[in-house]
PDB file of N, CA and C in Angstrom:
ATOM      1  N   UNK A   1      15.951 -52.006  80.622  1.00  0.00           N
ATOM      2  CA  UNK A   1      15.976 -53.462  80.693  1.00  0.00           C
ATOM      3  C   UNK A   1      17.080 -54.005  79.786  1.00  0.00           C
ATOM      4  N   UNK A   2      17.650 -55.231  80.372  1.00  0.00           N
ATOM      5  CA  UNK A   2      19.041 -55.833  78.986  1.00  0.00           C
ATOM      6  C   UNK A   2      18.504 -56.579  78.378  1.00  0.00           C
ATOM      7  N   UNK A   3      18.746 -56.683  77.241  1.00  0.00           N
ATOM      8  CA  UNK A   3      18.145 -57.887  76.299  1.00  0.00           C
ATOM      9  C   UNK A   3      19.092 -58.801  76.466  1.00  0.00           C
ATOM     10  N   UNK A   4      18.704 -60.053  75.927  1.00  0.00           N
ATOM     11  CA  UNK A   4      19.470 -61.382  75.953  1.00  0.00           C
ATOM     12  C   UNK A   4      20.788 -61.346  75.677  1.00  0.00           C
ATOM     13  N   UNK A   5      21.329 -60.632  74.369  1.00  0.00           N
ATOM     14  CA  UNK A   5      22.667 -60.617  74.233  1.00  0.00           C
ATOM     15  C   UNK A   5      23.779 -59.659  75.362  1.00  0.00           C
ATOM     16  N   UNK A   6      22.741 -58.566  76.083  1.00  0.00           N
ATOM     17  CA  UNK A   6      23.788 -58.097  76.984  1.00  0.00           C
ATOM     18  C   UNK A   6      24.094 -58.874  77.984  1.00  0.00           C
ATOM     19  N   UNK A   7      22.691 -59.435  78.485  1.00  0.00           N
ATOM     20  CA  UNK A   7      22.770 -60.378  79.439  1.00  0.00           C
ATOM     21  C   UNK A   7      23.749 -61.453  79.511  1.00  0.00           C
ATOM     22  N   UNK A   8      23.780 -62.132  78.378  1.00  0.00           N
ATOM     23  CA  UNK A   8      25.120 -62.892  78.400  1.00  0.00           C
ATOM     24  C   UNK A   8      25.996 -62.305  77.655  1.00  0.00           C
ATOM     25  N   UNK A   9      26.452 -61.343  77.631  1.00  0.00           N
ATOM     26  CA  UNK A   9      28.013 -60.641  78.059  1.00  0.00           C
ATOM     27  C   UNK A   9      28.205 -60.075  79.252  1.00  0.00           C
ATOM     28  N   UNK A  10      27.411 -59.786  79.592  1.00  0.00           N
ATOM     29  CA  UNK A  10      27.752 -59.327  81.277  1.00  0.00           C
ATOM     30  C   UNK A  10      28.126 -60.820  81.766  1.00  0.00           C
ATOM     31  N   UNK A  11      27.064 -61.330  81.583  1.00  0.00           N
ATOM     32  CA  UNK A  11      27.578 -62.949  81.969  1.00  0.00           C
ATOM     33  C   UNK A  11      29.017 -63.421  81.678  1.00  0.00           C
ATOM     34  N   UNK A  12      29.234 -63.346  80.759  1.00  0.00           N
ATOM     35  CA  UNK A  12      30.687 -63.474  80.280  1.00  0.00           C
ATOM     36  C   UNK A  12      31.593 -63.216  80.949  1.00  0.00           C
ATOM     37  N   UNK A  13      31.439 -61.498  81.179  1.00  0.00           N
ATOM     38  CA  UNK A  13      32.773 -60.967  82.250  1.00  0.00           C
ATOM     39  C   UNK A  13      32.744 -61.149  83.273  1.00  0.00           C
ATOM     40  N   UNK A  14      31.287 -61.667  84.087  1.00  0.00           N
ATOM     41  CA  UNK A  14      31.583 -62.059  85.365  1.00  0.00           C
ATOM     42  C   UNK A  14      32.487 -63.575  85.505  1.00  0.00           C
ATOM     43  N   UNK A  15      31.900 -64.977  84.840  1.00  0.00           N
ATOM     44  CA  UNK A  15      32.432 -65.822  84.254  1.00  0.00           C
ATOM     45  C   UNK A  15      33.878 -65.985  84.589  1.00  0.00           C
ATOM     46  N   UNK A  16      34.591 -64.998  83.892  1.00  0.00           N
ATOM     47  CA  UNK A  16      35.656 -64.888  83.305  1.00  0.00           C
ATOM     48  C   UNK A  16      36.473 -64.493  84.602  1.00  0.00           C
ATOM     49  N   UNK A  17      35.682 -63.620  85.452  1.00  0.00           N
ATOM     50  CA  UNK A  17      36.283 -62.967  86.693  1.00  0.00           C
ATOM     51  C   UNK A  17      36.187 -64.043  87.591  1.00  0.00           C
ATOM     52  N   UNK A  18      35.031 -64.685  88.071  1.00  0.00           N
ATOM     53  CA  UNK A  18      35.065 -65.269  89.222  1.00  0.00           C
ATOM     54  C   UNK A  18      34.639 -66.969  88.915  1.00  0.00           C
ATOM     55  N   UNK A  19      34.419 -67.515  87.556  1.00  0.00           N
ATOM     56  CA  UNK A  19      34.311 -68.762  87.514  1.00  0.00           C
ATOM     57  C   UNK A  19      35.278 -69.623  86.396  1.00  0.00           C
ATOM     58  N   UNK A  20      35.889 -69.127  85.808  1.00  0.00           N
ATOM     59  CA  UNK A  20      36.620 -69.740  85.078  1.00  0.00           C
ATOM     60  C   UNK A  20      37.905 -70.492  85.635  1.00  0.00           C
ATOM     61  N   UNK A  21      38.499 -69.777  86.914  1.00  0.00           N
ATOM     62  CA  UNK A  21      39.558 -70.550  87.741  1.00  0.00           C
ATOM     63  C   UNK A  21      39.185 -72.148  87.891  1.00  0.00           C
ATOM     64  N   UNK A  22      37.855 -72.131  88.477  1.00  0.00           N
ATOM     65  CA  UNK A  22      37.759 -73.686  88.928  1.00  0.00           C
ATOM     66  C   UNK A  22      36.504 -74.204  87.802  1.00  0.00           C
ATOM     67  N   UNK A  23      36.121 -73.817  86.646  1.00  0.00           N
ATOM     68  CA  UNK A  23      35.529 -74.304  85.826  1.00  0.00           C
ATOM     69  C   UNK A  23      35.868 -74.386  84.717  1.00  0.00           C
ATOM     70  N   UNK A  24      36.850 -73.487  84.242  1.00  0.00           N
ATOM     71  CA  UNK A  24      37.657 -73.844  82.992  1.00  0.00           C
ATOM     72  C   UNK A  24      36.905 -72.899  82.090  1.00  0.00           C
ATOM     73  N   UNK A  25      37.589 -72.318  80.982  1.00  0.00           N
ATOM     74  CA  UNK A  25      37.324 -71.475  79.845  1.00  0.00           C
ATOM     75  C   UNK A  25      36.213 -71.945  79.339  1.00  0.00           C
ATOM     76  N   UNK A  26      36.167 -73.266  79.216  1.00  0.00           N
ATOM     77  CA  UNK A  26      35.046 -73.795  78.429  1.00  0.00           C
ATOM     78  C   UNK A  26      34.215 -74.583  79.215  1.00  0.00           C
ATOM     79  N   UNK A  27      34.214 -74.911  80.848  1.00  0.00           N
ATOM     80  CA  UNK A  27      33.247 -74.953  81.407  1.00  0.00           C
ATOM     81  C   UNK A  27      33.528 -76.443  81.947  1.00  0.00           C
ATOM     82  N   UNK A  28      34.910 -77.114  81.278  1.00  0.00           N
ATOM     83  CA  UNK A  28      34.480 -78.831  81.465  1.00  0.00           C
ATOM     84  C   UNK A  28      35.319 -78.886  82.806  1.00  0.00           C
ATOM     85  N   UNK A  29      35.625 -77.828  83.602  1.00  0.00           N
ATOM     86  CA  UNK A  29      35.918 -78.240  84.949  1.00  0.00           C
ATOM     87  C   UNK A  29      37.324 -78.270  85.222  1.00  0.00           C
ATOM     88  N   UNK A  30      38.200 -77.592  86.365  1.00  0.00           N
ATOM     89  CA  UNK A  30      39.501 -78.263  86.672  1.00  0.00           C
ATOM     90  C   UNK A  30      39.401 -78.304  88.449  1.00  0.00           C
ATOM     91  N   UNK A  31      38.762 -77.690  88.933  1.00  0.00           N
ATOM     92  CA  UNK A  31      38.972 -78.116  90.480  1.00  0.00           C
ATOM     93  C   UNK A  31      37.483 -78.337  90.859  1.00  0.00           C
ATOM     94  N   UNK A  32      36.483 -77.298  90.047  1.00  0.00           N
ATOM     95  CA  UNK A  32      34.754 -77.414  89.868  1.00  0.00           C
ATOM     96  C   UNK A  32      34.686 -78.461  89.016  1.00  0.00           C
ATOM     97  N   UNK A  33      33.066 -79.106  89.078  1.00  0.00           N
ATOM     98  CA  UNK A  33      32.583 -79.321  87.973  1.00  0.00           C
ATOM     99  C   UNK A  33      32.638 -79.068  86.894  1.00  0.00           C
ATOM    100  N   UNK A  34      32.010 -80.111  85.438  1.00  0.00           N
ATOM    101  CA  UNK A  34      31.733 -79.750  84.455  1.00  0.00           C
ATOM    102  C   UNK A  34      30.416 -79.440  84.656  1.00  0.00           C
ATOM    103  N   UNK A  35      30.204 -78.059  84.068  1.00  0.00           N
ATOM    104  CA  UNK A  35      29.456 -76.857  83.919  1.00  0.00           C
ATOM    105  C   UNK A  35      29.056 -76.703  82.363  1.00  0.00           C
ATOM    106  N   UNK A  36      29.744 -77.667  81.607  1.00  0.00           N
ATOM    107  CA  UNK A  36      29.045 -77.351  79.915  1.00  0.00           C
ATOM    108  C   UNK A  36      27.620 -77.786  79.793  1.00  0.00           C
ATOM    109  N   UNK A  37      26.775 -76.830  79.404  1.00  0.00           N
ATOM    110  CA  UNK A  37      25.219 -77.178  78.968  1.00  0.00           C
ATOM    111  C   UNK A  37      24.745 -78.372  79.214  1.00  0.00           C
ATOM    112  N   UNK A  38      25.132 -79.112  78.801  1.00  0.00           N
ATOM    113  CA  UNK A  38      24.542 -81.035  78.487  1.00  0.00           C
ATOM    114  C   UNK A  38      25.061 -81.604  79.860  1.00  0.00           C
ATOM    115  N   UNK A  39      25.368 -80.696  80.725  1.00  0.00           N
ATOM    116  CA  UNK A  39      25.818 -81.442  81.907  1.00  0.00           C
ATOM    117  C   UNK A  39      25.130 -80.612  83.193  1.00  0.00           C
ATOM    118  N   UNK A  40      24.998 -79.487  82.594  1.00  0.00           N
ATOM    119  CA  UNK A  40      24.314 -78.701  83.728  1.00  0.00           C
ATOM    120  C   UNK A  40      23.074 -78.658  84.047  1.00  0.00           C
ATOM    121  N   UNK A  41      22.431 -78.676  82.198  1.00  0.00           N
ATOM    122  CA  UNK A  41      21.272 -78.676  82.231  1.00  0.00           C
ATOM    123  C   UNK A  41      20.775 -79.892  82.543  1.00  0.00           C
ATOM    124  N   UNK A  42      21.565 -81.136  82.674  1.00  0.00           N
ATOM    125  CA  UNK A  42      20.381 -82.135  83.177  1.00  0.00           C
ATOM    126  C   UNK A  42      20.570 -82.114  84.460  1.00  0.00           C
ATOM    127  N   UNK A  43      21.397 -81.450  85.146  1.00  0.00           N
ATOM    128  CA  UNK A  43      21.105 -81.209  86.993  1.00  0.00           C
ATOM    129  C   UNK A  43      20.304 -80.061  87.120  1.00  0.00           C
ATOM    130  N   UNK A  44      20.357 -79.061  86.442  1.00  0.00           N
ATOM    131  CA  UNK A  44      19.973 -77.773  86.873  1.00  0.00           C
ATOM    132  C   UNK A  44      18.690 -77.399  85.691  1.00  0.00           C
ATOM    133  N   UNK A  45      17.371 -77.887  85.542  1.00  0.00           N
ATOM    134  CA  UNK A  45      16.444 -77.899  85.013  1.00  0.00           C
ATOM    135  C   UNK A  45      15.910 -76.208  84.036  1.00  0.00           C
ATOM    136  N   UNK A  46      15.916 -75.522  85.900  1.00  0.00           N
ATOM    137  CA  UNK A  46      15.887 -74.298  85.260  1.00  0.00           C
ATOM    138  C   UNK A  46      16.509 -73.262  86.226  1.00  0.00           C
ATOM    139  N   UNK A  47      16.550 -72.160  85.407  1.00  0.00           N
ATOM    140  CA  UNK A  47      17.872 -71.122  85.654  1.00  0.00           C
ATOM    141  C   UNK A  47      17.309 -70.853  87.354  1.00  0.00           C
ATOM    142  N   UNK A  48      16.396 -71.175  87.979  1.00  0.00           N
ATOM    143  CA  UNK A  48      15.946 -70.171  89.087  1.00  0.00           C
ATOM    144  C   UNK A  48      17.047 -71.170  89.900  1.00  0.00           C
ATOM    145  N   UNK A  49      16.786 -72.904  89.570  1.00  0.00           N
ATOM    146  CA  UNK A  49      17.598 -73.871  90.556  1.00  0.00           C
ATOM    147  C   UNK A  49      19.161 -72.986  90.095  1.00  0.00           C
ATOM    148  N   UNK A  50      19.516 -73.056  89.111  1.00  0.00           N
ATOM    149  CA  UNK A  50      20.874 -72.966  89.250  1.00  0.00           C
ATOM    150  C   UNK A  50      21.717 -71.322  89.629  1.00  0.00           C
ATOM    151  N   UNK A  51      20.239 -70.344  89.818  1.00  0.00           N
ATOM    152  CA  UNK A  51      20.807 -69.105  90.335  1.00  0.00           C
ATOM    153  C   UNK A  51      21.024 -69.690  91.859  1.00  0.00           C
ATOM    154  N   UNK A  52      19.903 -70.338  92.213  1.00  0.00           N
ATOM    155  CA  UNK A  52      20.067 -70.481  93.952  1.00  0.00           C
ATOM    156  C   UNK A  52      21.602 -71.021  94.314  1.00  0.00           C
ATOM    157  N   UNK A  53      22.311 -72.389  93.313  1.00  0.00           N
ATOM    158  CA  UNK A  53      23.143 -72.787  92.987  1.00  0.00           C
ATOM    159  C   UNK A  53      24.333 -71.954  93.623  1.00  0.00           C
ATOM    160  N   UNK A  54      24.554 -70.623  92.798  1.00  0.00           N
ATOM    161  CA  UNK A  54      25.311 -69.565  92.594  1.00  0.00           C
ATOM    162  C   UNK A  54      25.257 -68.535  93.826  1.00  0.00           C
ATOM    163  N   UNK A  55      24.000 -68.307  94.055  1.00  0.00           N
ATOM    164  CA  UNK A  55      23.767 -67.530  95.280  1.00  0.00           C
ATOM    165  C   UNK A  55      24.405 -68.032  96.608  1.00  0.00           C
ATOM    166  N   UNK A  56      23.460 -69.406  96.307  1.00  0.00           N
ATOM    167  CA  UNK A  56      23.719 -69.883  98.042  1.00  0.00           C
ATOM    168  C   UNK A  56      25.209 -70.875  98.238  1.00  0.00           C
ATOM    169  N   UNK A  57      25.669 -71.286  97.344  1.00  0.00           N
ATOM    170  CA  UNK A  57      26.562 -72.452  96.932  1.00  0.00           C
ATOM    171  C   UNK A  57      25.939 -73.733  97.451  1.00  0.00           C
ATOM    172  N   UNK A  58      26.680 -74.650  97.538  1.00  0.00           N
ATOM    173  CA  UNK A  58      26.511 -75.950  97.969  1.00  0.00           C
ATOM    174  C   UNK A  58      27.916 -76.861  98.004  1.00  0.00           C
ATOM    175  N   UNK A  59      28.397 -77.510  98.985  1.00  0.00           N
ATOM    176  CA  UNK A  59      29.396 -78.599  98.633  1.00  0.00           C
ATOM    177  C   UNK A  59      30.899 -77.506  98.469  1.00  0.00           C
ATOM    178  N   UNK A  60      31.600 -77.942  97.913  1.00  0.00           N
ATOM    179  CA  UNK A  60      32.587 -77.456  97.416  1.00  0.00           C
ATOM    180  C   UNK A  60      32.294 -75.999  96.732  1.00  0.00           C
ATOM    181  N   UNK A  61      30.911 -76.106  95.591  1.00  0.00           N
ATOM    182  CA  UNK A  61      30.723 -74.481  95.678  1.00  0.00           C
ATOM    183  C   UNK A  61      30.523 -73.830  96.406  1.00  0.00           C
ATOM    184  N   UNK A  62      31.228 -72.300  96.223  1.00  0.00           N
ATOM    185  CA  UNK A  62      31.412 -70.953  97.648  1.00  0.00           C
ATOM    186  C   UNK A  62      29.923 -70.633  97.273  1.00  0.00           C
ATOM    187  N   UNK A  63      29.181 -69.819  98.005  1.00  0.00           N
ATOM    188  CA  UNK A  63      28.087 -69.038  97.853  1.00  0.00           C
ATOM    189  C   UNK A  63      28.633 -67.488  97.193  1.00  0.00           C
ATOM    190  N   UNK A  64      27.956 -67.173  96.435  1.00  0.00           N
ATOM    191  CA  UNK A  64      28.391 -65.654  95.754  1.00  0.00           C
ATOM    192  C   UNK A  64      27.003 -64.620  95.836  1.00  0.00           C
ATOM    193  N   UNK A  65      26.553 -64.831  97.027  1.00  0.00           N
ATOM    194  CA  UNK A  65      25.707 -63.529  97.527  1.00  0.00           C
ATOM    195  C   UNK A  65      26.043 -62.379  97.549  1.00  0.00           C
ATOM    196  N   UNK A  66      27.210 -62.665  98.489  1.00  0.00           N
ATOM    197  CA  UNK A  66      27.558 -61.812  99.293  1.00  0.00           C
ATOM    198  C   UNK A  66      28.689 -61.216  98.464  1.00  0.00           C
ATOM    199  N   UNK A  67      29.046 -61.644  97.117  1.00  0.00           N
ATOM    200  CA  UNK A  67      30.033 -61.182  96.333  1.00  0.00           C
ATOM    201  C   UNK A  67      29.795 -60.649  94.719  1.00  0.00           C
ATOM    202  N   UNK A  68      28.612 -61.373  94.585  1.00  0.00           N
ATOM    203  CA  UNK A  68      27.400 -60.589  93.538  1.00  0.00           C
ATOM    204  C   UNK A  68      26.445 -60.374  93.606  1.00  0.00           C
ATOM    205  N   UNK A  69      25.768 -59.438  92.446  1.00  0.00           N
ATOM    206  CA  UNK A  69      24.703 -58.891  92.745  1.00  0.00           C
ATOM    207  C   UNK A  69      23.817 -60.223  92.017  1.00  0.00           C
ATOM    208  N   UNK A  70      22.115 -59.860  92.324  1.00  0.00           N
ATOM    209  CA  UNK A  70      21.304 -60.411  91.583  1.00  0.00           C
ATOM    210  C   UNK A  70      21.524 -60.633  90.455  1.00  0.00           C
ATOM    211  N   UNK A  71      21.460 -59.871  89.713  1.00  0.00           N
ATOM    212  CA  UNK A  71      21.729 -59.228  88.009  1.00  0.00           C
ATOM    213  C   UNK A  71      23.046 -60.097  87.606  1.00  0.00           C
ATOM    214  N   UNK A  72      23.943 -59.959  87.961  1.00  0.00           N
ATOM    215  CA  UNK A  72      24.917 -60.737  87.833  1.00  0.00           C
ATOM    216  C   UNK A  72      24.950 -62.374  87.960  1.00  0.00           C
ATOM    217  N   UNK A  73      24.373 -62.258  89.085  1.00  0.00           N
ATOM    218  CA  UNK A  73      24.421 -64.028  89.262  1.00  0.00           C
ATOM    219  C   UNK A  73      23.329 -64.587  88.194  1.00  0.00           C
ATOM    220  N   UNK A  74      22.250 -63.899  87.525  1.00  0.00           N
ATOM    221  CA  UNK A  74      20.943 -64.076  86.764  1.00  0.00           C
ATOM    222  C   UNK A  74      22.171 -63.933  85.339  1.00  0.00           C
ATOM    223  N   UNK A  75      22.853 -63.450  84.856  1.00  0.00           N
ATOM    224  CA  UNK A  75      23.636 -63.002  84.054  1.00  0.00           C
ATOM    225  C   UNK A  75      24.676 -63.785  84.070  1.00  0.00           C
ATOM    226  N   UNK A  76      25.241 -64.231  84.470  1.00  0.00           N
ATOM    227  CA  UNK A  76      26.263 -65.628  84.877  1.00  0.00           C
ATOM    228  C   UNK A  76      25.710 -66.916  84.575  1.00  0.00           C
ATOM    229  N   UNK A  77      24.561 -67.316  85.491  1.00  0.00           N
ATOM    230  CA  UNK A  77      23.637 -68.253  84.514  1.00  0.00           C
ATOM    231  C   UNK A  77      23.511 -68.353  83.147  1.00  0.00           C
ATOM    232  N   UNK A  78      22.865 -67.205  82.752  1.00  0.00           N
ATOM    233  CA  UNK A  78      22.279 -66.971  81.721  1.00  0.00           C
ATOM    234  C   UNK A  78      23.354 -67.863  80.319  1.00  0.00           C
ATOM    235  N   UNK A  79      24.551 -66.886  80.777  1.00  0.00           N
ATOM    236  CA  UNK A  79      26.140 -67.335  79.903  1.00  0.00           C
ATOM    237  C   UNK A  79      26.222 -69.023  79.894  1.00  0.00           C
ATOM    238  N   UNK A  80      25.983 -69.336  80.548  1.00  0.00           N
ATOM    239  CA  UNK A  80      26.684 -71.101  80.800  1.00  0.00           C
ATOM    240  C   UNK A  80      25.080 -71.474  80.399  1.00  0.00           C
ATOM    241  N   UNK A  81      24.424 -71.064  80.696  1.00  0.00           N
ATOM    242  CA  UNK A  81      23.013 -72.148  80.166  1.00  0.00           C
ATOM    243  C   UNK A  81      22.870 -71.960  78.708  1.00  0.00           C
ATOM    244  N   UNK A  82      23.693 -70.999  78.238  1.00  0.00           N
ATOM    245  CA  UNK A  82      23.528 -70.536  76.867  1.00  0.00           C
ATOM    246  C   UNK A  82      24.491 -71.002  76.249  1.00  0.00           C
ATOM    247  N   UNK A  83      25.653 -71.728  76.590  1.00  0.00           N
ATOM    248  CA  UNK A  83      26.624 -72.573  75.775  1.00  0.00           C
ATOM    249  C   UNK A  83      28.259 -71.965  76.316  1.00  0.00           C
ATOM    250  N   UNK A  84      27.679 -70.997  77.365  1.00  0.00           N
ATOM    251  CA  UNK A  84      29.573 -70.643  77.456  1.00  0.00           C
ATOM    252  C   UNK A  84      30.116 -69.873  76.494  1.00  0.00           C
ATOM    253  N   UNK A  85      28.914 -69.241  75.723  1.00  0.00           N
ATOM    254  CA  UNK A  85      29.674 -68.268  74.248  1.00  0.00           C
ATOM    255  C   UNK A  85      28.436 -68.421  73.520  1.00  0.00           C
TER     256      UNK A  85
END
C-alpha cells in the first residue's frame, strides 16, 4: 500500500507530465483552469468528484481514462488537493 507522501509524489510526476501544460506549475491556470486548492476545493468537495473530473473530463477538460491508470488519477488528485507541493 503507498502512504500519503508517495501518493503525492507519484502525483507530482504525473502532474508534471500531463497537467502542468494547461494548468501551470503552480496550478493558477494558462489555457485550464485555476486548479490551486482554494479554488478547487470549493468546486470539487471531495477527491471522488474531482477523480471523476480527471477520469471522465468535462468541457474543455480531455478525459484521462484511457491515458491513466486509477492509481494515478487518485494520485494526481491527491497532489493538487494537497497544495501542488
Amino acid at each position: 500500500m503507498t502512504n500519503a507522501t508517495e501518493l503525492v509524489a507519484d502525483g507530482k510526476s504525473v502532474y508534471l507530465q500531463r497537467c502542468v501544460g494547461c494548468h501551470g506549475v503552480d496550478g493558477s491556470g494558462i489555457v485550464g483552469p485555476d486548479i490551486r486548492p482554494d479554488e478547487v476545493l470549493e468546486k470539487y468537495a471531495s477527491a471522488e468528484a474531482m477523480e471523476a473530473l480527471v477520469r471522465d473530463g468535462l468541457g474543455e477538460m480531455p478525459e484521462f481514462a484511457s491515458k491513466l491508470s486509477d492509481d494515478e488519477i487518485a494520485a494526481v488528485v491527491a497532489y493538487v488537493r494537497g497544495g501542488l507541493g
